[in-house]
PDB file of N, CA and C in Angstrom:
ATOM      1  N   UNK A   1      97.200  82.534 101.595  1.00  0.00           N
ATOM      2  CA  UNK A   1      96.949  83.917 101.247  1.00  0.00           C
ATOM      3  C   UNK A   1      96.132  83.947  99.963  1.00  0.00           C
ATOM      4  N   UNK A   2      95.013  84.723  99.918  1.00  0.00           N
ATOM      5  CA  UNK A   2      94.298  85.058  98.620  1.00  0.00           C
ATOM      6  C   UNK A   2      95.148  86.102  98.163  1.00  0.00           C
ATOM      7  N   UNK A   3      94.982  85.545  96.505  1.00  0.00           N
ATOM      8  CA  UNK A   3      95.447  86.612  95.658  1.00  0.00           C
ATOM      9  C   UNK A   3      93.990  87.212  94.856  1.00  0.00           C
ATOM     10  N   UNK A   4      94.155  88.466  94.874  1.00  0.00           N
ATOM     11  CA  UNK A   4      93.182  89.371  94.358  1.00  0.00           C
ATOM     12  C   UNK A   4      93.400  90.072  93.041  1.00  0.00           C
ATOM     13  N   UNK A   5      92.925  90.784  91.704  1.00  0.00           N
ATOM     14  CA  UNK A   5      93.255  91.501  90.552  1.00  0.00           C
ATOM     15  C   UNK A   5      93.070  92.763  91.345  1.00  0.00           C
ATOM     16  N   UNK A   6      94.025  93.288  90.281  1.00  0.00           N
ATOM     17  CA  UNK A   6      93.727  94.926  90.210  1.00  0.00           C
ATOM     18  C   UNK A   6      93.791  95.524  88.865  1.00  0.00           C
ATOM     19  N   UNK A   7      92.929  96.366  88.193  1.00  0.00           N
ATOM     20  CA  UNK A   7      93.132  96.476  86.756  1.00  0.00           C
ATOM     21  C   UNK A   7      93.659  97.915  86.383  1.00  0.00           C
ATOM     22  N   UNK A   8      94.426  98.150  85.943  1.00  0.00           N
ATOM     23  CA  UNK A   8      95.014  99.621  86.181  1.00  0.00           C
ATOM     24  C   UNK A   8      94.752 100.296  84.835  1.00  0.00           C
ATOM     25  N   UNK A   9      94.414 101.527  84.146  1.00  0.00           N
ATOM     26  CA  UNK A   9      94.959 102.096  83.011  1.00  0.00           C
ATOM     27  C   UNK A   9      96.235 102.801  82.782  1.00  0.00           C
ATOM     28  N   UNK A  10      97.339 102.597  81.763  1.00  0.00           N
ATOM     29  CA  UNK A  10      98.434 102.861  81.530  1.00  0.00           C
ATOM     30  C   UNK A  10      98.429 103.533  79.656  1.00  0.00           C
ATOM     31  N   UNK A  11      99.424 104.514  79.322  1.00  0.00           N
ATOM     32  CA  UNK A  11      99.697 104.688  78.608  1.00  0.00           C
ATOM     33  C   UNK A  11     100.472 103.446  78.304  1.00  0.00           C
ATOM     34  N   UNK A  12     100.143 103.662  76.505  1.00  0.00           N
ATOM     35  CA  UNK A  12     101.444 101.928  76.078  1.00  0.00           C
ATOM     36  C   UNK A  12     103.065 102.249  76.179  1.00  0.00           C
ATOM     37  N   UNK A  13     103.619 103.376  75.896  1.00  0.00           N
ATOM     38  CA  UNK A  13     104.614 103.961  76.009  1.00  0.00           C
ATOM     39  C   UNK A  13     105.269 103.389  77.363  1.00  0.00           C
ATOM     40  N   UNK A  14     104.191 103.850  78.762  1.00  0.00           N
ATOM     41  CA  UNK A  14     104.816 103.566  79.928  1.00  0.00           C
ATOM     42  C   UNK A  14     104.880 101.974  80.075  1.00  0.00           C
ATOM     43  N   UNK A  15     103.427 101.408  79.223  1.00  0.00           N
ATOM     44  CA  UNK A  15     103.513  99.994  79.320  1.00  0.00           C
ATOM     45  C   UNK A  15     104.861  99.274  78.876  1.00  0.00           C
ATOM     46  N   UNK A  16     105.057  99.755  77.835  1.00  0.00           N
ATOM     47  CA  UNK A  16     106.434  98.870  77.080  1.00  0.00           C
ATOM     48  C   UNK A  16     107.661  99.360  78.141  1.00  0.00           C
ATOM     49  N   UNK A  17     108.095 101.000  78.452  1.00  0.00           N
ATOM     50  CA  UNK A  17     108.802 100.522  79.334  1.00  0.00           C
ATOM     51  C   UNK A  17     108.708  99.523  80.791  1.00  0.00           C
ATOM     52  N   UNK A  18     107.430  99.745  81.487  1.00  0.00           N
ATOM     53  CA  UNK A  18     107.486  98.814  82.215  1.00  0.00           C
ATOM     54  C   UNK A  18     107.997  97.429  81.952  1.00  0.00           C
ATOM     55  N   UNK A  19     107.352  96.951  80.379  1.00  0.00           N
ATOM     56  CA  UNK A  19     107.670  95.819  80.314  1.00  0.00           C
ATOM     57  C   UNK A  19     109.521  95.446  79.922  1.00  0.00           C
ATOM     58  N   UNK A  20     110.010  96.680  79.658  1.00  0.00           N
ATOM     59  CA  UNK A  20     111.787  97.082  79.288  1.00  0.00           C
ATOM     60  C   UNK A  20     112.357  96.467  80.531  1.00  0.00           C
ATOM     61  N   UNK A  21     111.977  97.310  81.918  1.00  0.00           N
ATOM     62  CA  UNK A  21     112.604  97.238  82.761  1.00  0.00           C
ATOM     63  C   UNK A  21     112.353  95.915  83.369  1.00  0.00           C
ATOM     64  N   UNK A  22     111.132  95.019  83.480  1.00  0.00           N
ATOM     65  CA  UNK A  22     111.012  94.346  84.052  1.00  0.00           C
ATOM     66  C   UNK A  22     111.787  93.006  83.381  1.00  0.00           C
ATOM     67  N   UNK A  23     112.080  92.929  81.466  1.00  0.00           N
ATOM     68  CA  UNK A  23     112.458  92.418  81.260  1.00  0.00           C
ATOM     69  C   UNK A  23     113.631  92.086  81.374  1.00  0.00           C
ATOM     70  N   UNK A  24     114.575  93.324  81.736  1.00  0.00           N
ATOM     71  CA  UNK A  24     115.614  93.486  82.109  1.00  0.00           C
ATOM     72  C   UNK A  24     116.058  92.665  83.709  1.00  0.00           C
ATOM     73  N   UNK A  25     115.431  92.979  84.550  1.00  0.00           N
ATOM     74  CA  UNK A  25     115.367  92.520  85.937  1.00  0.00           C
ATOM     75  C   UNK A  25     114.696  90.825  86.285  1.00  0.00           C
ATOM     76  N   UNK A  26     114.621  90.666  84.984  1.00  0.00           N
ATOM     77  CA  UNK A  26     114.411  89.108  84.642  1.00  0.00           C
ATOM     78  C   UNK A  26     113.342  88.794  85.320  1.00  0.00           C
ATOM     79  N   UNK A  27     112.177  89.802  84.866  1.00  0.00           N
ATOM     80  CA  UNK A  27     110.994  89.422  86.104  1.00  0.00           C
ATOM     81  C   UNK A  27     109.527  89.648  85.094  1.00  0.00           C
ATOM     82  N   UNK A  28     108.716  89.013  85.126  1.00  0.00           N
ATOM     83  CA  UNK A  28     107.433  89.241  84.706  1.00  0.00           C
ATOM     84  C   UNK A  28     107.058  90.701  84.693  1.00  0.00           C
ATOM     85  N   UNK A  29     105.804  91.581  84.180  1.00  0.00           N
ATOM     86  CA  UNK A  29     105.498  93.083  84.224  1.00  0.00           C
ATOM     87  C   UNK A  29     104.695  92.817  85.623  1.00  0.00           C
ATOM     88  N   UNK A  30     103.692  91.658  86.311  1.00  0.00           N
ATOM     89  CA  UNK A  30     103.590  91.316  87.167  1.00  0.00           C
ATOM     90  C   UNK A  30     104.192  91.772  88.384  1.00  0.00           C
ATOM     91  N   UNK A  31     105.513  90.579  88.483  1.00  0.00           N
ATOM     92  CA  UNK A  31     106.346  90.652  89.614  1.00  0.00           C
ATOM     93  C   UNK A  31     106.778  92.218  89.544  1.00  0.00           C
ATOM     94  N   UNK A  32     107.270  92.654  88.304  1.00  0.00           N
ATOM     95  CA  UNK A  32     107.986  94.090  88.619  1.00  0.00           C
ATOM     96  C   UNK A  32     107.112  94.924  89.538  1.00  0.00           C
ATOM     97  N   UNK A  33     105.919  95.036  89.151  1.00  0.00           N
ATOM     98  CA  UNK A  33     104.593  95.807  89.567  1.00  0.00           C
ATOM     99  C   UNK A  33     104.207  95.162  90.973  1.00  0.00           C
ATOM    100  N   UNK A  34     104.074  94.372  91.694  1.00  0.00           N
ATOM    101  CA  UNK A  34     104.136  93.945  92.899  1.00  0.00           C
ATOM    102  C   UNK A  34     105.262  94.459  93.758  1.00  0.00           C
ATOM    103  N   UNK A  35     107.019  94.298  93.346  1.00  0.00           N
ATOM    104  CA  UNK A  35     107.955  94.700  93.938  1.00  0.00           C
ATOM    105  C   UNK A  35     107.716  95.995  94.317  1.00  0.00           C
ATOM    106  N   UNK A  36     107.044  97.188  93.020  1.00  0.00           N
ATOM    107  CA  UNK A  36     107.007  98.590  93.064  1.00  0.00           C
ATOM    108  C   UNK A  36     106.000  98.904  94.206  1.00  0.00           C
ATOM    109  N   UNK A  37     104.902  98.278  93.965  1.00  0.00           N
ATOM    110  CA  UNK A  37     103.830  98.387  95.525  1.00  0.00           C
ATOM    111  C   UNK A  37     104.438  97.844  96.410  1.00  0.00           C
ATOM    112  N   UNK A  38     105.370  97.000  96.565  1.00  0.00           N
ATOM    113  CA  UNK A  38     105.800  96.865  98.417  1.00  0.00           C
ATOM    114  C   UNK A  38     106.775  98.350  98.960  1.00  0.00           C
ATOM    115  N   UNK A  39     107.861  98.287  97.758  1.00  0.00           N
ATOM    116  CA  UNK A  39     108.520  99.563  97.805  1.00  0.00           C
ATOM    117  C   UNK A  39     107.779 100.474  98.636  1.00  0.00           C
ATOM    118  N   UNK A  40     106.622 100.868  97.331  1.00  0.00           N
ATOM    119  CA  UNK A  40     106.310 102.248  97.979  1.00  0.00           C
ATOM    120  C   UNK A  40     105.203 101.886  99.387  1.00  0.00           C
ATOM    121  N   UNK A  41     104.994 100.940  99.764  1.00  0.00           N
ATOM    122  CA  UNK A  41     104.338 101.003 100.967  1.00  0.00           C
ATOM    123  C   UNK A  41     105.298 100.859 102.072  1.00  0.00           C
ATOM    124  N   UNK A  42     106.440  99.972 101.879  1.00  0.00           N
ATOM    125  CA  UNK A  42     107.372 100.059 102.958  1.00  0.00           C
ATOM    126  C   UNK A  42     107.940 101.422 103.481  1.00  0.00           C
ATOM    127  N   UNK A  43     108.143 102.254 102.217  1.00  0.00           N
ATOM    128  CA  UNK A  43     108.608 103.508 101.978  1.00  0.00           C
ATOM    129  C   UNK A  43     107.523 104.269 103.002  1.00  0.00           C
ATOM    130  N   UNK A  44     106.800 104.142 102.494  1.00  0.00           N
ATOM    131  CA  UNK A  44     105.198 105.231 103.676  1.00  0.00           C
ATOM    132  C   UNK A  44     105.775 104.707 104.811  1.00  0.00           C
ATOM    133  N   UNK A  45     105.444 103.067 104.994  1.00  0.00           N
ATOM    134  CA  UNK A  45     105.430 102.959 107.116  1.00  0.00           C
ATOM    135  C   UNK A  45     106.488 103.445 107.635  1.00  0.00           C
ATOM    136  N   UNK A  46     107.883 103.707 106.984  1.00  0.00           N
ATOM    137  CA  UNK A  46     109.205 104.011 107.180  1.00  0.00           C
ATOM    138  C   UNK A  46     109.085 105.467 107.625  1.00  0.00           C
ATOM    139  N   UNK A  47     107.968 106.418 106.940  1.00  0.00           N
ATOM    140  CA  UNK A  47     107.793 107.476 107.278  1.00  0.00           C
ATOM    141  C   UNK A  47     106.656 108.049 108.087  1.00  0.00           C
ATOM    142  N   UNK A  48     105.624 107.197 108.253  1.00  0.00           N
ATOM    143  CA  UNK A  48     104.478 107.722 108.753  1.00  0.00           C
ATOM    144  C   UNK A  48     104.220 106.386 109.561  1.00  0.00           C
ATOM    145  N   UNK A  49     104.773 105.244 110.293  1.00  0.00           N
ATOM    146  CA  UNK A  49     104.902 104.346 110.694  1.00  0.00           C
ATOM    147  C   UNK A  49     104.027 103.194 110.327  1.00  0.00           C
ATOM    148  N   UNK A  50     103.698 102.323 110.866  1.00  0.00           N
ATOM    149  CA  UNK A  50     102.590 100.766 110.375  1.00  0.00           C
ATOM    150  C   UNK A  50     101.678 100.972 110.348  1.00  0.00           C
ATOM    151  N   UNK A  51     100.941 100.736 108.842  1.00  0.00           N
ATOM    152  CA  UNK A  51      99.527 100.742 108.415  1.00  0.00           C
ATOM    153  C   UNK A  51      99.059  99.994 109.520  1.00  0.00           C
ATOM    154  N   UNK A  52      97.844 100.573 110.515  1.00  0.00           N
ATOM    155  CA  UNK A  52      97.063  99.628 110.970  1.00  0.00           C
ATOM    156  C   UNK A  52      95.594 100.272 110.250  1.00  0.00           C
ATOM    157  N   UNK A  53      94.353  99.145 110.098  1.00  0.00           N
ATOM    158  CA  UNK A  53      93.549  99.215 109.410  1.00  0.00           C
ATOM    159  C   UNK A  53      92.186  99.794 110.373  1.00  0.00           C
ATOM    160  N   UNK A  54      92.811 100.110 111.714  1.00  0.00           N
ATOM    161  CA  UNK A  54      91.360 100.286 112.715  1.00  0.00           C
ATOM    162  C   UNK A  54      91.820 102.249 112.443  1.00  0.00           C
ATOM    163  N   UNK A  55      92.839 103.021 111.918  1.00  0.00           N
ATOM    164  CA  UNK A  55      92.674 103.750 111.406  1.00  0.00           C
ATOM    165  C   UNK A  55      92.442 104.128 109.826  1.00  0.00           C
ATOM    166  N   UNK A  56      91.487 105.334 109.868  1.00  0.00           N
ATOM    167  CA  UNK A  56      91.985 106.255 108.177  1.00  0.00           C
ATOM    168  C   UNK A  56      92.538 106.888 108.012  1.00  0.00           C
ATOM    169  N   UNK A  57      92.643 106.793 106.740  1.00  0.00           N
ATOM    170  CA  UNK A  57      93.710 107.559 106.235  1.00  0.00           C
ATOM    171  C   UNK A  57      93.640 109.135 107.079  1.00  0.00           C
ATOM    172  N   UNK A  58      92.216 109.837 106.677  1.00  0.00           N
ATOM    173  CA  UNK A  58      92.581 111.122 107.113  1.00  0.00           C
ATOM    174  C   UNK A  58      92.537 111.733 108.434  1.00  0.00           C
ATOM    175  N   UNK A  59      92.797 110.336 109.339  1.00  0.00           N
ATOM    176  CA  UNK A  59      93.410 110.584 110.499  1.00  0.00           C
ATOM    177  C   UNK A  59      94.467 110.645 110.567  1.00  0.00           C
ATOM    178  N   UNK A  60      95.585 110.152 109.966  1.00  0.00           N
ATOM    179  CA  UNK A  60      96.864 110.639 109.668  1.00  0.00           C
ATOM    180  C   UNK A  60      97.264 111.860 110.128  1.00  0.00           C
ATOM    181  N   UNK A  61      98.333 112.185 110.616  1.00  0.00           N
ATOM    182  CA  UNK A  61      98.961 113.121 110.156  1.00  0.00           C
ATOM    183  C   UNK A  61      99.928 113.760 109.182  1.00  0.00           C
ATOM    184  N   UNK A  62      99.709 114.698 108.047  1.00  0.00           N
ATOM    185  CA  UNK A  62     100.218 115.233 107.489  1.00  0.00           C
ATOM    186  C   UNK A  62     101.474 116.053 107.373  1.00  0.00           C
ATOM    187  N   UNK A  63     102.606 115.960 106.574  1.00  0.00           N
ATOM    188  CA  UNK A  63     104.044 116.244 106.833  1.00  0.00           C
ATOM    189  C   UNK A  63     103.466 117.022 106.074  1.00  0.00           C
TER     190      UNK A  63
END
């Protein structure tokens, strides 16, 4: 599997907590931030079923 960057802008405020919680959960700001994107994508297919990529988005249907 390739791993790819993503570069995000954050307030430092949210940064340090990110880095609170993740330190807490004994995990890199990294790993925390990876766990949070599977979350919320598992969370979507759970509701709008499996990303397939031969659709777009704004073919979707909307709740």
């Amino acid at each position: 599997m390739s791993v790819k960057s993503l570069s995000i802008r954050i307030e430092p405020e949210m940064l340090d907590k990110l880095h609170y919680v993740a330190d807490y959960e004994a995990r890199s700001a990294n790993r925390q931030v990876l766990i949070l994107i599977r979350k919320n994508v598992d969370d979507f297919e759970k509701e709008h079923g499996e990303i397939q990529f031969s659709k777009r988005p704004t073919e979707l249907k909307h709740k």
